[in-house]
Protein backbone atom coordinates (compact mmCIF):
# COMPACT_ATOMS: atom_id res chain seq x y z
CA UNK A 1 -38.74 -84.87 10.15
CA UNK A 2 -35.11 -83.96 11.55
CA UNK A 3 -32.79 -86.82 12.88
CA UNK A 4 -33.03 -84.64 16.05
CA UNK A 5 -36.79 -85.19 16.46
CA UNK A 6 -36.50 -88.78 15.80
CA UNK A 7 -34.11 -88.98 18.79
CA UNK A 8 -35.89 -86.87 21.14
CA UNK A 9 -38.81 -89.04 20.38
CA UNK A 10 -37.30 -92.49 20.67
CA UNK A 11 -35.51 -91.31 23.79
CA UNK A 12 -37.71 -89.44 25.84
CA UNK A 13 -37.19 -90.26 29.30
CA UNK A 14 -33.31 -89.63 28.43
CA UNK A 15 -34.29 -86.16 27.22
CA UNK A 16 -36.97 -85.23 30.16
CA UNK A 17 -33.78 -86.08 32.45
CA UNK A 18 -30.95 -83.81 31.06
CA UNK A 19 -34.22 -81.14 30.94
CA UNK A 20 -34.37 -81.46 34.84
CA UNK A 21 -30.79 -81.14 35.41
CA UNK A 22 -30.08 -78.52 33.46
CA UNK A 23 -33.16 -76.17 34.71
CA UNK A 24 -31.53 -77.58 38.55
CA UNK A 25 -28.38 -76.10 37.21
CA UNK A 26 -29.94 -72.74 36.44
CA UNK A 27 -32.22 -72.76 39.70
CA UNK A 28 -29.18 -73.41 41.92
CA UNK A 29 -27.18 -70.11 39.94
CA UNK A 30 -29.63 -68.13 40.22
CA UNK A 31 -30.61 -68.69 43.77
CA UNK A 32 -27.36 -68.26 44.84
CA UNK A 33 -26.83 -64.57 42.96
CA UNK A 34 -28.43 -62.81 45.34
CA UNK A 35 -26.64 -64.11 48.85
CA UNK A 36 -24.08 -62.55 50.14
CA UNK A 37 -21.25 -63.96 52.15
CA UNK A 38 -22.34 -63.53 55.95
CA UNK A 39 -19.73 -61.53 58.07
CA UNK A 40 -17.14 -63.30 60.21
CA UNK A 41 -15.31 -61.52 63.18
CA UNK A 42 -12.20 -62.85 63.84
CA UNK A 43 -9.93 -62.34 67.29
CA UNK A 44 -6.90 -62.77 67.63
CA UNK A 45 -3.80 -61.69 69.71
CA UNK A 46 -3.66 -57.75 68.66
CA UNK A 47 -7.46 -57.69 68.39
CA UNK A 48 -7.34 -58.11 72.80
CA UNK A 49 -5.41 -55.25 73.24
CA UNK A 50 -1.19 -56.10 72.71
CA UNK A 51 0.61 -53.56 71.67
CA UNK A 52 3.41 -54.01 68.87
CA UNK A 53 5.97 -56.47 68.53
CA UNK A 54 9.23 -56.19 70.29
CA UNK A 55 12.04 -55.32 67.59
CA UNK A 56 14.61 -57.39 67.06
CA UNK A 57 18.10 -55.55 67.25
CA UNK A 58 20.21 -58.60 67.51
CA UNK A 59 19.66 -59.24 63.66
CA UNK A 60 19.06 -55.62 62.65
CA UNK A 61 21.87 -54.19 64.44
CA UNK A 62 24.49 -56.90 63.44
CA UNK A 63 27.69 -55.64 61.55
CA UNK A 64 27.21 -57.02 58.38
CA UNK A 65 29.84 -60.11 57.29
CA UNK A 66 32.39 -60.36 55.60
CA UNK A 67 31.78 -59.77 51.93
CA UNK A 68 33.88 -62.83 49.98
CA UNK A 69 35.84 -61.42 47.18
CA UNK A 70 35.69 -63.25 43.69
CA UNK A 71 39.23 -63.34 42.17
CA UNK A 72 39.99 -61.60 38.63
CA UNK A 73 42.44 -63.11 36.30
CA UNK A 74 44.95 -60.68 35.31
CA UNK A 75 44.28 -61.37 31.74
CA UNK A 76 40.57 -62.11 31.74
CA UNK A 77 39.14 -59.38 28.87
CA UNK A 78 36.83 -56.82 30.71
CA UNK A 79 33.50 -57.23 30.14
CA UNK A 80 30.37 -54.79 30.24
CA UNK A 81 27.64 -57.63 30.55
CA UNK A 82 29.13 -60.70 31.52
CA UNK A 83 28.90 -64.19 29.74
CA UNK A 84 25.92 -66.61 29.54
CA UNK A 85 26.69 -68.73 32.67
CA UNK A 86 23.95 -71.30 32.16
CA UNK A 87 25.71 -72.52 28.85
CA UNK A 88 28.12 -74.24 31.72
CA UNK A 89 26.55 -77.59 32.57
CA UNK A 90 24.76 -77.71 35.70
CA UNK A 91 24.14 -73.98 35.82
CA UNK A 92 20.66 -72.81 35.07
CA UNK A 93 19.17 -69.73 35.60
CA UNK A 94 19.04 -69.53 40.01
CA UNK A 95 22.59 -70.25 40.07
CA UNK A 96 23.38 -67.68 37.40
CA UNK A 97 21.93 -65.48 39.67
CA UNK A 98 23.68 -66.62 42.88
CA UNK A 99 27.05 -66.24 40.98
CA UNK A 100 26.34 -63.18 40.18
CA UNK A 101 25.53 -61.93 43.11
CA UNK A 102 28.81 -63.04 44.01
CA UNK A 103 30.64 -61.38 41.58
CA UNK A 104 30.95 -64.12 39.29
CA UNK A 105 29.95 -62.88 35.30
CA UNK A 106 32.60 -64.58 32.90
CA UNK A 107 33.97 -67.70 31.82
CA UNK A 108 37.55 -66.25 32.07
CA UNK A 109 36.39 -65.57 36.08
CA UNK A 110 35.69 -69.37 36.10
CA UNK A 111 39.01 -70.50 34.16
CA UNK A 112 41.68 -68.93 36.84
CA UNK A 113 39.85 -70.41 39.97
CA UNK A 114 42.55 -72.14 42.02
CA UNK A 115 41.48 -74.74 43.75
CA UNK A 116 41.31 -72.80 47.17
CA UNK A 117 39.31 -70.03 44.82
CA UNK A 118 36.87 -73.38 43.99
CA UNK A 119 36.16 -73.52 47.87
CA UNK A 120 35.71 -70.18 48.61
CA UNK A 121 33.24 -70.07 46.47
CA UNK A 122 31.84 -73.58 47.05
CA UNK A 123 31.00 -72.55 50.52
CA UNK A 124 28.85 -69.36 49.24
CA UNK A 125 26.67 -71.64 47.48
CA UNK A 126 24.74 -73.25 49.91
CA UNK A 127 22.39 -75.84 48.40
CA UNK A 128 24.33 -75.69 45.27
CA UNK A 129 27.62 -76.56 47.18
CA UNK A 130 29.68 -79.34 45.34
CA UNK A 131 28.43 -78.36 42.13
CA UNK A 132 31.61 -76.64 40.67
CA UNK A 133 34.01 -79.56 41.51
CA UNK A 134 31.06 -82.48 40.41
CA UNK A 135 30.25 -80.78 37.26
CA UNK A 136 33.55 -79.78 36.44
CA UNK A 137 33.11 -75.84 35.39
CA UNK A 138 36.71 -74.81 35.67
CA UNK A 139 37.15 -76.76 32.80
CA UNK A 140 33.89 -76.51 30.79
CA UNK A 141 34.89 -72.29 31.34
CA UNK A 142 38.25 -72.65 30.16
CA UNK A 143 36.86 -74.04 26.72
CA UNK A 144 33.81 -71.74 26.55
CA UNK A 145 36.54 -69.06 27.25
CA UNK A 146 38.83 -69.56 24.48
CA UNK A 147 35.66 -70.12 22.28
CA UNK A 148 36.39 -73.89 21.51
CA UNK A 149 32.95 -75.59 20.71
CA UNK A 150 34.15 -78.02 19.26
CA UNK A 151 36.19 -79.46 22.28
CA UNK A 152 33.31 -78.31 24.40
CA UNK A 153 30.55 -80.13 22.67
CA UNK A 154 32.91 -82.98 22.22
CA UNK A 155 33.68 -83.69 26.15
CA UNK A 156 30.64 -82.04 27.44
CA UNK A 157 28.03 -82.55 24.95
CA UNK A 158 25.81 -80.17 22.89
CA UNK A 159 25.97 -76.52 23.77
């Protein structure tokens, strides 16, 4: 006789029990197949008769603002593509985005900020504001500029 046998029969009560839930399981599935989901009418405001929305012109018909201006260093090389901006501590992938929506796609971009440049662009960053002065990126872009790891890496830590 099979271990399996010799369980079933020393535990039989155990065995009768998992039989009833599991044929409950498959009673409760199958009853349930066959229902479908009874319809619900909702009402709301449009559903009473008002008509459309009012448009709002105030926002829609605004002049847009002042676009801000990201300053180019004279010498900065030109590039196609851009540089990596999250290899700059304290810039991950949002903020690349954000600075480049701004204009901002190189290290060399980064090095010439003057400090007035640094607030100009501080204030575009809204919950990110702070970040360029706390984390220091002027200087972390001036290294990953001129291609100095090993400066980088020593003062700022693993690239």
């Amino acid at each position: 006789m099979s271990e399996v046998m010799m369980w079933v029969e020393a535990n039989p009560w155990l065995c009768a029990g998992v039989a009833l839930v599991l044929l409950g399981l498959v009673w409760l599935l199958l009853s349930r197949r066959g229902r479908s989901a009874p319809a619900r009418e909702y009402h709301d405001v449009l559903s009473e008769g008002a008509g459309p929305a009012q448009r709002n012109s105030a926002l829609i018909d605004a002049p847009p603002a002042a676009a801000f201006v990201v300053p180019i260093v004279a010498d900065a090389p030109l590039l196609v593509r851009g540089d990596d901006l999250t290899r700059i501590k304290g810039v991950g992938p949002k903020l690349s985005r954000v600075l480049g929506d701004l204009g901002v796609t190189s290290y060399a971009q980064i090095a010439g900020w003057s400090e007035a440049d640094l607030a100009a662009i501080d204030a575009q960053l809204g919950v990110f504001a702070g970040r360029p002065k706390r984390d220091a990126w002027v200087e972390q872009a001036v290294l990953l500029a001129g291609s100095d790891t090993a400066a980088y890496e020593a003062k700022f830590g693993k690239l």
